[in-house]
C-alpha atoms as a PDB file:
ATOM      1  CA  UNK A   1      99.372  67.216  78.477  1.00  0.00           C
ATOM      2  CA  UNK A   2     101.808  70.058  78.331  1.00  0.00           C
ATOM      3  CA  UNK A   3     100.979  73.232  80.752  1.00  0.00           C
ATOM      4  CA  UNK A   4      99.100  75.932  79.572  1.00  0.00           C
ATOM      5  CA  UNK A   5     100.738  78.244  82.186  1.00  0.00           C
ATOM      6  CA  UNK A   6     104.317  79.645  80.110  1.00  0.00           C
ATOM      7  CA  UNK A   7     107.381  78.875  82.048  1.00  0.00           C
ATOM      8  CA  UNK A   8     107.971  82.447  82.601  1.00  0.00           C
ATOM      9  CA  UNK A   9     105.805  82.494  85.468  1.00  0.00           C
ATOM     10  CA  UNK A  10     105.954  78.611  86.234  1.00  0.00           C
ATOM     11  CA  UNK A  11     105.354  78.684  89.909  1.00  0.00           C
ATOM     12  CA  UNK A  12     102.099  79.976  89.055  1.00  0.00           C
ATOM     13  CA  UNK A  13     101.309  76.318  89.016  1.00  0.00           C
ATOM     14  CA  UNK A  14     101.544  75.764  92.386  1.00  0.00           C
ATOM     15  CA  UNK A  15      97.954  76.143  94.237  1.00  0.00           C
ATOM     16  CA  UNK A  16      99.625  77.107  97.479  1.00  0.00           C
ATOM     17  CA  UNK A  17     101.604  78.981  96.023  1.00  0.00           C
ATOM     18  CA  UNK A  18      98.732  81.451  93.723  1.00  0.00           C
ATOM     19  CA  UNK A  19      96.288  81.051  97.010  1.00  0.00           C
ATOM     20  CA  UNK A  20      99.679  82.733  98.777  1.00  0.00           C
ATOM     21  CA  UNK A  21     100.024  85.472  95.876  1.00  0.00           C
ATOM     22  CA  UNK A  22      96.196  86.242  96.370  1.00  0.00           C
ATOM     23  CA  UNK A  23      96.295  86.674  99.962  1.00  0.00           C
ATOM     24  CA  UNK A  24      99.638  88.638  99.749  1.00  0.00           C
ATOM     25  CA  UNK A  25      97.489  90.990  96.879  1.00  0.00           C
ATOM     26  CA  UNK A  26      94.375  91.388  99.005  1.00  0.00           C
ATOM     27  CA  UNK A  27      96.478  92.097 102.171  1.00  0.00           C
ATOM     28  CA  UNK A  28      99.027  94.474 100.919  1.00  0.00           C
ATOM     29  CA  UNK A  29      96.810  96.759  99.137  1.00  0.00           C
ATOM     30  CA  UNK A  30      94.609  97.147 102.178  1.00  0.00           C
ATOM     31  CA  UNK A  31      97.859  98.263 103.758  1.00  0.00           C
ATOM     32  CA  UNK A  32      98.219 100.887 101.224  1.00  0.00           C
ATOM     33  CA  UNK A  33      94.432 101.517 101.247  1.00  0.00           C
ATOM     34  CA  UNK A  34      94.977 102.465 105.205  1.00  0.00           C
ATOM     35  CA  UNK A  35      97.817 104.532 104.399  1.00  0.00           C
ATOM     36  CA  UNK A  36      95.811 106.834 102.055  1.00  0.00           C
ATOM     37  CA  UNK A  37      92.664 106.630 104.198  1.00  0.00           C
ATOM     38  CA  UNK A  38      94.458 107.490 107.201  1.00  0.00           C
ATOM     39  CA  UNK A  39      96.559 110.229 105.788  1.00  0.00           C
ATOM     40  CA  UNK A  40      93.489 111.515 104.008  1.00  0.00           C
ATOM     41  CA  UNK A  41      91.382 111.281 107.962  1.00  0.00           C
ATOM     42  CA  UNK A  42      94.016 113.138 110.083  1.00  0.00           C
ATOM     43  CA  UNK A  43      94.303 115.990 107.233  1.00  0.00           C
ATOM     44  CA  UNK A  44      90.543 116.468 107.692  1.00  0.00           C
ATOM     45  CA  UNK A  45      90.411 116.112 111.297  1.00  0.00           C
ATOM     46  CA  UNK A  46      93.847 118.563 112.122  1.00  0.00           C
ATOM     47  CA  UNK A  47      94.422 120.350 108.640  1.00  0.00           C
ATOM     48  CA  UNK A  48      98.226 119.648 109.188  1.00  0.00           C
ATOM     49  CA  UNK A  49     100.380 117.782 106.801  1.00  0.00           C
ATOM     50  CA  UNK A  50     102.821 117.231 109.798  1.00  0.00           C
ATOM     51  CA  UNK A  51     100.227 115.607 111.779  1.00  0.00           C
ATOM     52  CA  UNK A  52      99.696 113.039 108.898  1.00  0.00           C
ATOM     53  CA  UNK A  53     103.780 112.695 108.544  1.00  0.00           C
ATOM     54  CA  UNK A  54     103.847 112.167 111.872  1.00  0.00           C
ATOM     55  CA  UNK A  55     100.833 108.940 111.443  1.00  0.00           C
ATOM     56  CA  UNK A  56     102.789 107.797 108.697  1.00  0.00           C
ATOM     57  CA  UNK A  57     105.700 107.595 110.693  1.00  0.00           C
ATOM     58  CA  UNK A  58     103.895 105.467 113.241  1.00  0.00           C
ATOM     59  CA  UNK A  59     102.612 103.115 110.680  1.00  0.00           C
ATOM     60  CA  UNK A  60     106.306 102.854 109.570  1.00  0.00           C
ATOM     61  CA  UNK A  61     108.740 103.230 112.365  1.00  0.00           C
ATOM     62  CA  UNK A  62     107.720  99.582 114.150  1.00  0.00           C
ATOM     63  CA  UNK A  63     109.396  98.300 110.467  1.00  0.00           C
ATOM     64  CA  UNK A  64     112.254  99.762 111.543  1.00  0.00           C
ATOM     65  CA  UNK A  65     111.915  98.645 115.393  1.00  0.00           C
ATOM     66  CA  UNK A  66     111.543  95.567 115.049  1.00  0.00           C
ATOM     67  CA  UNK A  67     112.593  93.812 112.091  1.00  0.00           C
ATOM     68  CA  UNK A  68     115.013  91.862 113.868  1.00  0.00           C
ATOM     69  CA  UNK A  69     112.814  90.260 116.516  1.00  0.00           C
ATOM     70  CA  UNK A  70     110.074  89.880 114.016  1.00  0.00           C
ATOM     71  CA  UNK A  71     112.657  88.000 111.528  1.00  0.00           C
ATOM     72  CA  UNK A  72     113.675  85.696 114.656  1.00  0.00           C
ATOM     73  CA  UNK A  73     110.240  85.210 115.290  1.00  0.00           C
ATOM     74  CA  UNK A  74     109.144  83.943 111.789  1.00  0.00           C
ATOM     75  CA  UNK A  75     112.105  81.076 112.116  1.00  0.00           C
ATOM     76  CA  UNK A  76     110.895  79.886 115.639  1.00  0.00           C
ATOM     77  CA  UNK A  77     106.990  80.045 115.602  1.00  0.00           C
ATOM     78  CA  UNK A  78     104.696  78.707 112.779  1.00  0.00           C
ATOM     79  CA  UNK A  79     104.974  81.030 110.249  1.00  0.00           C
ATOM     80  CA  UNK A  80     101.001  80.335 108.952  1.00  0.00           C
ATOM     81  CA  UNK A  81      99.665  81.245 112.905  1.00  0.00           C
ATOM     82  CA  UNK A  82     102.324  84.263 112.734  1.00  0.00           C
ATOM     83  CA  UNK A  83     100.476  85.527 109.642  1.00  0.00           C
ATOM     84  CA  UNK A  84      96.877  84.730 110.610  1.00  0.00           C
ATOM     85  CA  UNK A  85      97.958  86.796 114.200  1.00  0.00           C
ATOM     86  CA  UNK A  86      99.138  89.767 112.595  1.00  0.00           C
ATOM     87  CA  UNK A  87      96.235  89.627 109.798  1.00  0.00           C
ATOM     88  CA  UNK A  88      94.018  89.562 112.711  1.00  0.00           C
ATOM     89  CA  UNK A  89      95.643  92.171 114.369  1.00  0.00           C
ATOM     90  CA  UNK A  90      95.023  94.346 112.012  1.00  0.00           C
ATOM     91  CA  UNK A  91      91.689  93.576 111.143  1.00  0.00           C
ATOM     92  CA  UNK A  92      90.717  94.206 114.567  1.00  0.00           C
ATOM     93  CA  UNK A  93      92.721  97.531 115.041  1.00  0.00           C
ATOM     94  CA  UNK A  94      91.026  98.572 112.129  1.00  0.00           C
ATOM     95  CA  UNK A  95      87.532  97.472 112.866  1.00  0.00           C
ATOM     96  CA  UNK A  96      88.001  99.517 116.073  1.00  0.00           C
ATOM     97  CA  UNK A  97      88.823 102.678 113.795  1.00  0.00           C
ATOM     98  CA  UNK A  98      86.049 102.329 111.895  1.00  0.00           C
ATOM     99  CA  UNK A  99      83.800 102.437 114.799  1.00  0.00           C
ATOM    100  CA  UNK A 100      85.249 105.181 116.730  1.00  0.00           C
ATOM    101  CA  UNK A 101      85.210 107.016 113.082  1.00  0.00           C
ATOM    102  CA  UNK A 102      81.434 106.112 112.176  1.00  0.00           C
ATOM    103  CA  UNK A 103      80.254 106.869 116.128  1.00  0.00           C
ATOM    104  CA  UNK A 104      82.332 110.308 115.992  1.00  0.00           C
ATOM    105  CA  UNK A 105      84.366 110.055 118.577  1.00  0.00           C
ATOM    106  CA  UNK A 106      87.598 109.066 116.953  1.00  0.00           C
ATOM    107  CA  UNK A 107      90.688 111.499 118.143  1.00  0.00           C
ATOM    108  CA  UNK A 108      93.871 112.642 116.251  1.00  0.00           C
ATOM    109  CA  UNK A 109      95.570 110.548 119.420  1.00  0.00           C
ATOM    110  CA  UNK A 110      93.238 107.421 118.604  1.00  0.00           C
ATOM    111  CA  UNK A 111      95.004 107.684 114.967  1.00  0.00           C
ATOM    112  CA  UNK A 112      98.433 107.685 116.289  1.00  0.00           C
ATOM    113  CA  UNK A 113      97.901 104.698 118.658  1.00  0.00           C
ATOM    114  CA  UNK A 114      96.704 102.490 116.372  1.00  0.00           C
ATOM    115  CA  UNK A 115      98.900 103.809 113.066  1.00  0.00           C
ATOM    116  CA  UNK A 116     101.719 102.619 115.716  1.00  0.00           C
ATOM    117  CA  UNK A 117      99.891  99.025 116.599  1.00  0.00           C
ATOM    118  CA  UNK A 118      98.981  98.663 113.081  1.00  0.00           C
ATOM    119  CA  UNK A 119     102.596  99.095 111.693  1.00  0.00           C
ATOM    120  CA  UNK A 120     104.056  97.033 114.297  1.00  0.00           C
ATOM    121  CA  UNK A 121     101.986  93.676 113.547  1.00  0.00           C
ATOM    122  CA  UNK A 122     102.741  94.499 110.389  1.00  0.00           C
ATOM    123  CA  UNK A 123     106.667  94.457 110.669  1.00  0.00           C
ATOM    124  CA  UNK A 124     105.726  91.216 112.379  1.00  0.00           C
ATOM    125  CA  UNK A 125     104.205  89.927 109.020  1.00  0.00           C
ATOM    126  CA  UNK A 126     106.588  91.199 106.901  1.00  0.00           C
ATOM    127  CA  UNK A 127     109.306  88.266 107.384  1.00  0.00           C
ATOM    128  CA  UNK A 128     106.666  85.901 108.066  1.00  0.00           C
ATOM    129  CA  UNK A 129     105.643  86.492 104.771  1.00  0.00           C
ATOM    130  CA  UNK A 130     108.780  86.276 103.009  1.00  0.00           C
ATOM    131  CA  UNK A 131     109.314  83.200 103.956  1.00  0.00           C
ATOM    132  CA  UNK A 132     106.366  81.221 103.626  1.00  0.00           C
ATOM    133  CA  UNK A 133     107.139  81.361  99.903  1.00  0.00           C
ATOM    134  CA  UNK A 134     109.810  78.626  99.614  1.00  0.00           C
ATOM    135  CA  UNK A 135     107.168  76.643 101.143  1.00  0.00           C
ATOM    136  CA  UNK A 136     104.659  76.950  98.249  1.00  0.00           C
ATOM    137  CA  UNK A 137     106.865  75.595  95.267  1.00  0.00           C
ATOM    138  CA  UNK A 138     109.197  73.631  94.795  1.00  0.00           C
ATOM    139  CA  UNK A 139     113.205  74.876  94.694  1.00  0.00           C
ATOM    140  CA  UNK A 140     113.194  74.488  90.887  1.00  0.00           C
ATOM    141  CA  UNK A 141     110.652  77.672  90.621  1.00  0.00           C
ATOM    142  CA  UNK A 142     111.715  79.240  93.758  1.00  0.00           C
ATOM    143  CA  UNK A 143     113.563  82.025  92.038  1.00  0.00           C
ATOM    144  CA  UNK A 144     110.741  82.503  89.995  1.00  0.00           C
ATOM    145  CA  UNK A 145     108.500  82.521  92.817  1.00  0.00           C
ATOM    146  CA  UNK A 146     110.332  85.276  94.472  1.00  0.00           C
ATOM    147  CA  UNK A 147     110.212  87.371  91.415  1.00  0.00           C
ATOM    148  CA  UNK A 148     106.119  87.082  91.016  1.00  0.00           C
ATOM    149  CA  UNK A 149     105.798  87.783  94.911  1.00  0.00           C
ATOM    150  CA  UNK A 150     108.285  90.916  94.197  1.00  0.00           C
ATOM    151  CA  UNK A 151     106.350  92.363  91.224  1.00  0.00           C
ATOM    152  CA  UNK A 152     102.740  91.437  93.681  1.00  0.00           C
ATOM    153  CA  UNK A 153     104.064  93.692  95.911  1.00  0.00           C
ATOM    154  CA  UNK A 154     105.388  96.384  93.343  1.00  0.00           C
ATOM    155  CA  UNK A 155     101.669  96.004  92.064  1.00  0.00           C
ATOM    156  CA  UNK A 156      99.842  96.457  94.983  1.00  0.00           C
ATOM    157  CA  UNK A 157     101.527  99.546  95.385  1.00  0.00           C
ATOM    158  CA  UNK A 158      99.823 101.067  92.603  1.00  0.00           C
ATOM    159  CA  UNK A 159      96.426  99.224  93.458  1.00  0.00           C
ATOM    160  CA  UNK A 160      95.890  99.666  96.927  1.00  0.00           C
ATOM    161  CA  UNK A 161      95.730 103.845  96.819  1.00  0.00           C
ATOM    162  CA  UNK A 162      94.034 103.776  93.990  1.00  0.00           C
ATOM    163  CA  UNK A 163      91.268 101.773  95.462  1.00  0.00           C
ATOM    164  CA  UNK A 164      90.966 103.842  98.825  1.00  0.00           C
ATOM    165  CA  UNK A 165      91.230 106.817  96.184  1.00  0.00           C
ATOM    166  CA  UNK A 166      88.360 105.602  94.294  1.00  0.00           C
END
């Protein structure tokens, strides 16, 4: 029987391959649901948009850092444990916010720290990531798999800040 999935988004019939796209969703709007939530914290806590740049930056500037050694490490170690470590990572450093903001004794310092730790297993994701998706289809979809995993992200852009928003 033919497919009921249209060929414009044909990789979508690749189980690893939507399983991927729904962990990529769920994790990449969280991202963006700590950017809001933290920008939205240090304003209330300092009252200074600078101070929230300046968390922003550290959730940002370990991208920058390093994208090379994070690129070199997604072609030498298992690219699934590299993404379950840096999911994890983040998890935790976030679990640790939440308690130091629901026990009162998180710091405009605390929020720099882990911004910085935060940001940096996440430029360890990012190629990681990227690559895991030629491993999900086959190469006959692969450029449509890149495009779906492109317009993912593009999406949870929009979703992720309006969900901490909300």
């Amino acid at each position: 029987p033919p497919s009921r999935i249209p060929e414009a988004v044909a990789a979508l019939r690749y189980r690893d391959f939507r399983l991927f796209l729904l962990g990529i969703f769920s994790a990449l709007s969280g991202w963006w649901m700590i950017l809001v939530a933290q920008g939205w914290l240090v304003l209330e806590m300092t009252n200074s948009a600078s101070r929230v740049a300046f968390v922003s930056a550290m959730l940002s500037v370990p991208w920058l850092l390093f994208a090379p050694i994070s690129g070199v490490l997604a072609d030498r170690i298992d690219r699934k444990v590299l993404l379950l470590t840096t999911r994890s990572t983040v998890t935790v450093l976030m679990l640790i916010e939440g308690v130091l903001i629901v026990s009162g004794q998180v710091q405009y310092w605390h929020m720099v720290v882990l911004a910085f730790m935060a940001g940096t297993a996440f430029a360890m994701d990012i190629p990681a990531r990227q690559s895991l998706v030629p491993d999900t289809v086959p190469s006959s979809v692969l450029a449509n798999a890149v495009a779906i995993n492109t317009t993912v992200f593009s999406m949870t852009t929009i979703a992720g800040p309006m969900i901490a928003a909300g």
